[in-house]
N, C-alpha and C. Protein backbone atom coordinates (compact mmCIF):
# COMPACT_ATOMS: atom_id res chain seq x y z
N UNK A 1 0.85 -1.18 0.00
CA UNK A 1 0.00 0.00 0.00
C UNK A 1 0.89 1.24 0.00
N UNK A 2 0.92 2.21 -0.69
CA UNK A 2 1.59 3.87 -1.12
C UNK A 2 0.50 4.16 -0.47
N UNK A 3 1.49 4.93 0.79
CA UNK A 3 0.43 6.08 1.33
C UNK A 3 1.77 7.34 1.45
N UNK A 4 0.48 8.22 1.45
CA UNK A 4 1.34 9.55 1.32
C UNK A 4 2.19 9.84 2.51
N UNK A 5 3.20 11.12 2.87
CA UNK A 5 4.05 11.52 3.65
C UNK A 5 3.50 13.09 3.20
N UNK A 6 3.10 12.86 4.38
CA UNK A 6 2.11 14.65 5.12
C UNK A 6 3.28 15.47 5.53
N UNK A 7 3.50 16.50 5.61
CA UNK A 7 4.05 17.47 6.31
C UNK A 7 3.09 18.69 6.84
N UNK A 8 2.55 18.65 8.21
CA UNK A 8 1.66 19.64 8.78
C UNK A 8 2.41 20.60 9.15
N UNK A 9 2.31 21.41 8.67
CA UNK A 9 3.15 22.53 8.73
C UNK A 9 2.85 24.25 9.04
N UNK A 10 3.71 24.38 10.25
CA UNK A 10 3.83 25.35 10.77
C UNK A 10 2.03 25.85 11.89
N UNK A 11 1.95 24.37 12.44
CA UNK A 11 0.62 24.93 13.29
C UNK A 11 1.16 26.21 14.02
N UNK A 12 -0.45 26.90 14.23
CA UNK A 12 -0.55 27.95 15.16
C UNK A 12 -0.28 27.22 16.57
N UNK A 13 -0.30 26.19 17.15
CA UNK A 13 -0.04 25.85 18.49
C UNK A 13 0.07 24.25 18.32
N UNK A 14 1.16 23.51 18.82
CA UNK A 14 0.77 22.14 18.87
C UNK A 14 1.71 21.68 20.28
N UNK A 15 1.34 20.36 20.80
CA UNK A 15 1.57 19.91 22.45
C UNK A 15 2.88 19.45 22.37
N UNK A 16 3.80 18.78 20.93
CA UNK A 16 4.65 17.88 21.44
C UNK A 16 5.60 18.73 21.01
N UNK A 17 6.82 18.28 21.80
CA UNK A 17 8.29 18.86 21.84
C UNK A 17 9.28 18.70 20.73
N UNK A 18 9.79 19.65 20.33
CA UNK A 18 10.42 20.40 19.25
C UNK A 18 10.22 19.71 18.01
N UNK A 19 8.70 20.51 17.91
CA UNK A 19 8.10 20.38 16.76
C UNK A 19 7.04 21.80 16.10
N UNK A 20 7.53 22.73 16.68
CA UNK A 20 7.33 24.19 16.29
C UNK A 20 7.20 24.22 14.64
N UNK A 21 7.67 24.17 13.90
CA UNK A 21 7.49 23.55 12.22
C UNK A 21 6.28 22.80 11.50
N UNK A 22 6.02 21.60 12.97
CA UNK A 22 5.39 20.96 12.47
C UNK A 22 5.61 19.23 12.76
N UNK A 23 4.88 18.44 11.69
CA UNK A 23 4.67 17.08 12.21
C UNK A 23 4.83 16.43 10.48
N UNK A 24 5.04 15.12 10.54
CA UNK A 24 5.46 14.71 9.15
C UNK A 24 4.59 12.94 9.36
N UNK A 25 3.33 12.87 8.68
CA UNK A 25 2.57 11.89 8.75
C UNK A 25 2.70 11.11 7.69
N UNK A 26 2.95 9.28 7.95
CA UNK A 26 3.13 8.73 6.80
C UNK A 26 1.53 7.68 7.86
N UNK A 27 0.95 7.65 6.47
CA UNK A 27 -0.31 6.68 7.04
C UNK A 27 -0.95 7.08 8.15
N UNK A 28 -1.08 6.43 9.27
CA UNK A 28 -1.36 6.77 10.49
C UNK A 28 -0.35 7.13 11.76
N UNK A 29 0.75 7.24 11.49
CA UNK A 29 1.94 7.28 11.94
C UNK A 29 2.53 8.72 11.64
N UNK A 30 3.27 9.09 12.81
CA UNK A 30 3.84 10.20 12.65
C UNK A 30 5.57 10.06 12.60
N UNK A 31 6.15 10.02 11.51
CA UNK A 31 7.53 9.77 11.31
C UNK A 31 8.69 10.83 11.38
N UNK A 32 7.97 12.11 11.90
CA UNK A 32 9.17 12.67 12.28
C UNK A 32 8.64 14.14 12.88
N UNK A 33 8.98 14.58 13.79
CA UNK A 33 8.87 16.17 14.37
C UNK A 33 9.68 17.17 13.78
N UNK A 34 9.59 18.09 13.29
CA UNK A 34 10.17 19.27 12.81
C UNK A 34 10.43 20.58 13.68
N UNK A 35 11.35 20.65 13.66
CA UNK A 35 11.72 21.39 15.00
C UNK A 35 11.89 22.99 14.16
N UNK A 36 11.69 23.89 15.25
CA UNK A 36 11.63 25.55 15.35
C UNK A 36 12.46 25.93 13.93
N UNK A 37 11.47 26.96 12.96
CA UNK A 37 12.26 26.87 11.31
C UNK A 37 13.24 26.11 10.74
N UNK A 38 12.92 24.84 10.49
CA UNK A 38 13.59 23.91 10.01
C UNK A 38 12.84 22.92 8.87
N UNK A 39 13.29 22.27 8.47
CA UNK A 39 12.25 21.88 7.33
C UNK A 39 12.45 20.18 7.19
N UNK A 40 11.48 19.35 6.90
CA UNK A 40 11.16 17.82 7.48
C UNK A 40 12.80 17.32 6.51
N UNK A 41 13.26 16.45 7.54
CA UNK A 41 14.63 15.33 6.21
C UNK A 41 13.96 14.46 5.72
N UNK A 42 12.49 13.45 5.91
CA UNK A 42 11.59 13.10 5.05
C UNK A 42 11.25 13.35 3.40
N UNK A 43 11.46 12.76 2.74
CA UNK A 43 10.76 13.35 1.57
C UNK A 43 9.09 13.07 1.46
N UNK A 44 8.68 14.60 0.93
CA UNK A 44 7.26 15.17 1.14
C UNK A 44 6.64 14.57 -0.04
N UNK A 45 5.17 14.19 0.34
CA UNK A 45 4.33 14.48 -0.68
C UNK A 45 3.53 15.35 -0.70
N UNK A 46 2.95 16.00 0.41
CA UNK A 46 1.71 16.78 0.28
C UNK A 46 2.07 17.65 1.73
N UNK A 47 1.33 18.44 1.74
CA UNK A 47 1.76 20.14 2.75
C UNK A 47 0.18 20.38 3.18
N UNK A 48 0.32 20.23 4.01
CA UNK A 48 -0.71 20.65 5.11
C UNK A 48 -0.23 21.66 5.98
N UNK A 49 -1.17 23.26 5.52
CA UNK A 49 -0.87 24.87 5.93
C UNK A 49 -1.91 24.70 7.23
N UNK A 50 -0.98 23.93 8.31
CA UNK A 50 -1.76 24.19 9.64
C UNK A 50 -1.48 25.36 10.03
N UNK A 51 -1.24 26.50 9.59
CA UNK A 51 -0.92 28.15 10.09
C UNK A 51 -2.27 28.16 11.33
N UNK A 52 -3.27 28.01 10.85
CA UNK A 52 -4.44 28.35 11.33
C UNK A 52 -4.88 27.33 12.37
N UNK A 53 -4.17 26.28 12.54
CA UNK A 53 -4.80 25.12 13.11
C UNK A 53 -3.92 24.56 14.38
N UNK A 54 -4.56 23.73 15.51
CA UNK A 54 -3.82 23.71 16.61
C UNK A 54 -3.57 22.33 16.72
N UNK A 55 -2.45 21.37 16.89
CA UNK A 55 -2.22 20.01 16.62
C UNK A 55 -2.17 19.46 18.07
N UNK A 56 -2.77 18.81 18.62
CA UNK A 56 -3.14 17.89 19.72
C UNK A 56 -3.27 16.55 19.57
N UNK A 57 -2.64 15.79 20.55
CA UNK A 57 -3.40 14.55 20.11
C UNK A 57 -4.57 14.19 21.11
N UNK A 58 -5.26 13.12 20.70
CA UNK A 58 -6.15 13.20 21.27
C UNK A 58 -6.80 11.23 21.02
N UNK A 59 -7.64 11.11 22.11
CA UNK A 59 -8.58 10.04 21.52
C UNK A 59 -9.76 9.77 21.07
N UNK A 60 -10.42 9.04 20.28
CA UNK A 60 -11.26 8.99 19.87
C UNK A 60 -12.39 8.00 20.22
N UNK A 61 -13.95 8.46 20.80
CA UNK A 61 -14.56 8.00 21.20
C UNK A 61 -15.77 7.59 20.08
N UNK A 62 -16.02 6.48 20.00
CA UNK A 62 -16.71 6.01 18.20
C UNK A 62 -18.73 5.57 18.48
N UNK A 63 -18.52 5.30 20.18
CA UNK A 63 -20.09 5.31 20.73
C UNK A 63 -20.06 6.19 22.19
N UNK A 64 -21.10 7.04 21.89
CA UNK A 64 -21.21 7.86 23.26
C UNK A 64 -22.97 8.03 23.12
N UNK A 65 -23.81 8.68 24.07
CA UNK A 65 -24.84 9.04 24.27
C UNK A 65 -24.99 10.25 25.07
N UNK A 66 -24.67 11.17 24.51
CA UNK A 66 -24.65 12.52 25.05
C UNK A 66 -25.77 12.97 26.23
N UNK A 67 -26.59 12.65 26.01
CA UNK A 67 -28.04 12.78 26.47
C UNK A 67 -27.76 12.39 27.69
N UNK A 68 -27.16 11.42 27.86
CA UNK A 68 -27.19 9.95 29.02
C UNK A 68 -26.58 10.61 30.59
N UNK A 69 -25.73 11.67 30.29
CA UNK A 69 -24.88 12.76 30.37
C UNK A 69 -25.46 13.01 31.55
N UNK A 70 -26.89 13.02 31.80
CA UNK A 70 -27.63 14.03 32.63
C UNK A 70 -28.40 13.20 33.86
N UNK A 71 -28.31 11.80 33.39
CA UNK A 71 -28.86 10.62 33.74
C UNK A 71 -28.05 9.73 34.42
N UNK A 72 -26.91 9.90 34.12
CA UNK A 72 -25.87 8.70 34.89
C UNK A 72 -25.73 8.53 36.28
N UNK A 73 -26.24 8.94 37.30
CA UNK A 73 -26.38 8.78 38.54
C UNK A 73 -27.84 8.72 38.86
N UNK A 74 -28.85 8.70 38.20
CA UNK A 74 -30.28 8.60 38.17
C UNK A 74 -30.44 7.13 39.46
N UNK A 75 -30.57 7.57 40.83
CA UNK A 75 -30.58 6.64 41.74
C UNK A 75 -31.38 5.13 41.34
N UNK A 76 -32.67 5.29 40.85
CA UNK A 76 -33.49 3.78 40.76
C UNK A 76 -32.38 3.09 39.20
N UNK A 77 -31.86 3.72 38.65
CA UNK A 77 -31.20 2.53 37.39
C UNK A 77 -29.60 2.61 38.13
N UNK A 78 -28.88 2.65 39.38
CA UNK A 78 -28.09 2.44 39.87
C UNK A 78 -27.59 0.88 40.17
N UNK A 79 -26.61 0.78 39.41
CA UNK A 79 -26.02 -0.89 39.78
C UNK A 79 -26.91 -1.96 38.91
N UNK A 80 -27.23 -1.84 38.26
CA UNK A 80 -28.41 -2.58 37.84
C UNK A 80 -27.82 -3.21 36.71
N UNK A 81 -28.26 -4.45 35.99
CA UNK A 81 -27.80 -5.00 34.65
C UNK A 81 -28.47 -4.03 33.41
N UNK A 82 -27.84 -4.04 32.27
CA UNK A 82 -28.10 -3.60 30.87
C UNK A 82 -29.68 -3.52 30.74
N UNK A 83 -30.39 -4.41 30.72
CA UNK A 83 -31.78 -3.95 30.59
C UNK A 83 -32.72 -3.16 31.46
N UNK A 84 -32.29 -3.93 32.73
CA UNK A 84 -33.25 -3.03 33.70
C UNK A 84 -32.94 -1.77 34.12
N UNK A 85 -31.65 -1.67 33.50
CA UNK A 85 -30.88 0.05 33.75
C UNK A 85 -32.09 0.95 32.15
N UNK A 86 -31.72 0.22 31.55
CA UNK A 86 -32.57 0.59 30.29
C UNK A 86 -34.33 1.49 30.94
N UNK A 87 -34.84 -0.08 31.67
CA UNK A 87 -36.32 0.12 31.98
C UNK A 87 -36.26 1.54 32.89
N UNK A 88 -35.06 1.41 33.64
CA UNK A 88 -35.48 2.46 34.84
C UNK A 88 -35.17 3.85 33.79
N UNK A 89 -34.62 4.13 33.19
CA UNK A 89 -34.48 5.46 32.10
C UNK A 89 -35.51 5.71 31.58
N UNK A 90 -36.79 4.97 31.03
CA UNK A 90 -37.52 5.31 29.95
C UNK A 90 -37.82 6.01 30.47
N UNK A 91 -38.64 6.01 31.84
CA UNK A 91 -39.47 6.89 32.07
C UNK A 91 -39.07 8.54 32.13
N UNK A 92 -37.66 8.41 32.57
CA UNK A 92 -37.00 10.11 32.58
C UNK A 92 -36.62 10.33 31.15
N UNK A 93 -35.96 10.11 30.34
CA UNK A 93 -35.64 9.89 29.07
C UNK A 93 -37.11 10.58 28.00
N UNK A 94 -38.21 9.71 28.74
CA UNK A 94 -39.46 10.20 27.34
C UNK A 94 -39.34 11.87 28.20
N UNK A 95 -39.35 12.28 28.68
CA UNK A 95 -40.09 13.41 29.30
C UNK A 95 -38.37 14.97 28.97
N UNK A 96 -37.64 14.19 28.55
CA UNK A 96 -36.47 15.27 28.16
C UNK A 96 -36.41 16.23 27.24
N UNK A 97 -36.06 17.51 27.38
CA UNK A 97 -36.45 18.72 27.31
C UNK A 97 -35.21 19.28 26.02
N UNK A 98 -35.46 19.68 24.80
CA UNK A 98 -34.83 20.47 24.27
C UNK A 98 -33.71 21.02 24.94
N UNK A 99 -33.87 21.84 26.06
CA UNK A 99 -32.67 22.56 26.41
C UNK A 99 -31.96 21.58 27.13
N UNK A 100 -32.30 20.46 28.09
CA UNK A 100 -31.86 19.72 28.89
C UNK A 100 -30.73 18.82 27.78
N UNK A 101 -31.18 18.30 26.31
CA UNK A 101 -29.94 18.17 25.29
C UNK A 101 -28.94 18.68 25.23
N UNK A 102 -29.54 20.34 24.92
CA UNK A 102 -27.96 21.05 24.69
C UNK A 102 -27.22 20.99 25.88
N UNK A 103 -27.63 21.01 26.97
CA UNK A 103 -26.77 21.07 28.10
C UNK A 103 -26.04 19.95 28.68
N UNK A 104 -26.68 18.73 28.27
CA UNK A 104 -26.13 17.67 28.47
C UNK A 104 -25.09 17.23 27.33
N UNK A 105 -25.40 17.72 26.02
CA UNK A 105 -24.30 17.68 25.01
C UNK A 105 -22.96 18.41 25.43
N UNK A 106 -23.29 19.69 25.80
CA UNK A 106 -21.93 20.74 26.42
C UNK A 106 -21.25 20.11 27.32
N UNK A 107 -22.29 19.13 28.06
CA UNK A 107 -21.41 18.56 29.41
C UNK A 107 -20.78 18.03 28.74
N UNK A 108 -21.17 16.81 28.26
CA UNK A 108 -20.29 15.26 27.55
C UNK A 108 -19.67 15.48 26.99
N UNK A 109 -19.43 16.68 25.83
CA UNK A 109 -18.35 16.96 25.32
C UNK A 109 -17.09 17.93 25.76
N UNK A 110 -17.54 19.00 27.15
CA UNK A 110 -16.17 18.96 27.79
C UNK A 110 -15.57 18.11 28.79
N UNK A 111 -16.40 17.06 29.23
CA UNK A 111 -15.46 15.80 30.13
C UNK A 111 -15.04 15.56 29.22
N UNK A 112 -15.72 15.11 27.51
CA UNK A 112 -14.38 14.11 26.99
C UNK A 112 -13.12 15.11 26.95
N UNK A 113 -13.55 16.37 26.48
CA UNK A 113 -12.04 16.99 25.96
C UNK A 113 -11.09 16.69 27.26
N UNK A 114 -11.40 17.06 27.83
CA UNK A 114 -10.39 17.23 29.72
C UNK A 114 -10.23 15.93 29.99
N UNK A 115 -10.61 14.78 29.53
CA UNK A 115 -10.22 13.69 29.52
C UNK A 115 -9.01 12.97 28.20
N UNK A 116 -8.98 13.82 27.40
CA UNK A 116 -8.31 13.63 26.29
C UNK A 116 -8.97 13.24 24.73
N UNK A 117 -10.30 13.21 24.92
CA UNK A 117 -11.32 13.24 24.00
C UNK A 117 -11.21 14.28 22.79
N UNK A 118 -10.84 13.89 21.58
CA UNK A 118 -10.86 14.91 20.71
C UNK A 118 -11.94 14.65 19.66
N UNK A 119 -12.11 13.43 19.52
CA UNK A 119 -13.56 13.14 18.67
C UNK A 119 -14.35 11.99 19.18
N UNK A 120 -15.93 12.57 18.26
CA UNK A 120 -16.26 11.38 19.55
C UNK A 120 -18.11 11.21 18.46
N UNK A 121 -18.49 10.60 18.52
CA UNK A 121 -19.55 9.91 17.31
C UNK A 121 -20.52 9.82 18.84
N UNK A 122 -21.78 10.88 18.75
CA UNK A 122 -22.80 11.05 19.39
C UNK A 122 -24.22 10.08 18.94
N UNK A 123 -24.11 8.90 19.55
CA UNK A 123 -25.80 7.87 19.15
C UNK A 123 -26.88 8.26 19.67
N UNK A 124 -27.68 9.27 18.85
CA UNK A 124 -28.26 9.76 19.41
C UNK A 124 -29.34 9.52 19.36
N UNK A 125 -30.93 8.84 19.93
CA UNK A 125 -32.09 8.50 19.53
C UNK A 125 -32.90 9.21 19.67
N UNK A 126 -32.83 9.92 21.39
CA UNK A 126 -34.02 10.80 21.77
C UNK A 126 -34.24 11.72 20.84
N UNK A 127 -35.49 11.97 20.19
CA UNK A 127 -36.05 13.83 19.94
C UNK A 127 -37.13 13.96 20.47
N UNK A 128 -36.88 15.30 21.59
CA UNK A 128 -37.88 15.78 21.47
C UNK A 128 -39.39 16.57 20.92
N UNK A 129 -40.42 16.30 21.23
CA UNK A 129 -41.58 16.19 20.16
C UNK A 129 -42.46 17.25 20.83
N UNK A 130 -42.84 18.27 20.50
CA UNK A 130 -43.62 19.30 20.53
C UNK A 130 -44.97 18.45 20.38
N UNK A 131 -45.64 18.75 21.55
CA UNK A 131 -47.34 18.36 21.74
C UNK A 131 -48.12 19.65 21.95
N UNK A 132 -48.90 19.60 21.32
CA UNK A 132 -49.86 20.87 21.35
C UNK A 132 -51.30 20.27 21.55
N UNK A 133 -52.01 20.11 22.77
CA UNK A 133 -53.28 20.10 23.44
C UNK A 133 -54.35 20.79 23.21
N UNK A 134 -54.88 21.40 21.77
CA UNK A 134 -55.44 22.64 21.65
C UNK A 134 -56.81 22.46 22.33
N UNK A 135 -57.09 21.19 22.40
CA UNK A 135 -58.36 20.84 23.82
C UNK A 135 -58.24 21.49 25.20
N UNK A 136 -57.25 21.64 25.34
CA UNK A 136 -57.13 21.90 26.92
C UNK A 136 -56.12 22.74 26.90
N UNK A 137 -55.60 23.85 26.11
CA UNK A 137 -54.53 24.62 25.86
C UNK A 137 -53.88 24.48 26.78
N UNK A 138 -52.68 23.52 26.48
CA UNK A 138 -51.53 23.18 27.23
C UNK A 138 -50.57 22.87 25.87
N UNK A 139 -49.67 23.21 26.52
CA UNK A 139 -48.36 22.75 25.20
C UNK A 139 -47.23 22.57 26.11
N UNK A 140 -46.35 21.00 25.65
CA UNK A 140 -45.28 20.62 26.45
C UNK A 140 -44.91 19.82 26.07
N UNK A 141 -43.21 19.15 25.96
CA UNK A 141 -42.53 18.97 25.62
C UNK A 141 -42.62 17.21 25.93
N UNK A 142 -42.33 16.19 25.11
CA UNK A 142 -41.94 15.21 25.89
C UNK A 142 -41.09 14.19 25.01
């Protein structure tokens, strides 16, 4: 397999040591650090103008439930096996609120970062569903 040899070059900020220049990626592998104006001993195929961009590493989380976020200490589904943790959620779960998402998304995604989380694939099922009662003018969320 020919895979290319990246040269990321010249990030605005990156974590690892004397690599101010940049980073030199063959495949998934990083084959060499480029240290403070200096230029890769690698031969290049392709230039990546990280000027603008900040190089971290990080891990990647591929199933999460953002939502769940808000729920994880929910006392009655405490200790419990896979399903009956399931049963004890529905009932809080149907009744979750538009804003109670975004806020539980903001959470889950700064524990992962501060945990070392840099990407992370959100499974997301709940939506909330606008009910309108025009019998009994009530309108609410569930």
């Amino acid at each position: 397999m020919n895979q290319a040899t990246i040269w990321v070059k010249d990030p605005l900020a990156i974590s690892a040591k004397n690599s101010k220049s940049g980073i030199v990626i063959k495949g998934q592998e990083i084959i060499e650090l480029v240290g403070a104006g200096k230029a890769p001993l690698s031969q290049i195929d392709e230039v990546y103008d990280a000027s603008e961009s900040v190089v971290l590493p990080g891990l990647i989380n591929t199933h999460h439930h953002f939502y769940q976020t808000l729920t994880r200490a929910y006392p009655e589904a405490l200790n419990k096996e896979l399903f009956p943790w399931l049963k004890s959620h529905y009932k809080v779960w149907a009744h979750i609120q538009p804003e109670m998402l975004a806020v539980s998304t903001e959470l889950a995604l700064s524990e992962l970062l501060l945990s070392g989380c840099t990407t992370a694939s959100d499974h997301h099922y709940l939506f909330p569903k606008l009910i309108d009662c025009t019998m009994c003018n009530i309108t609410w969320t569930s």
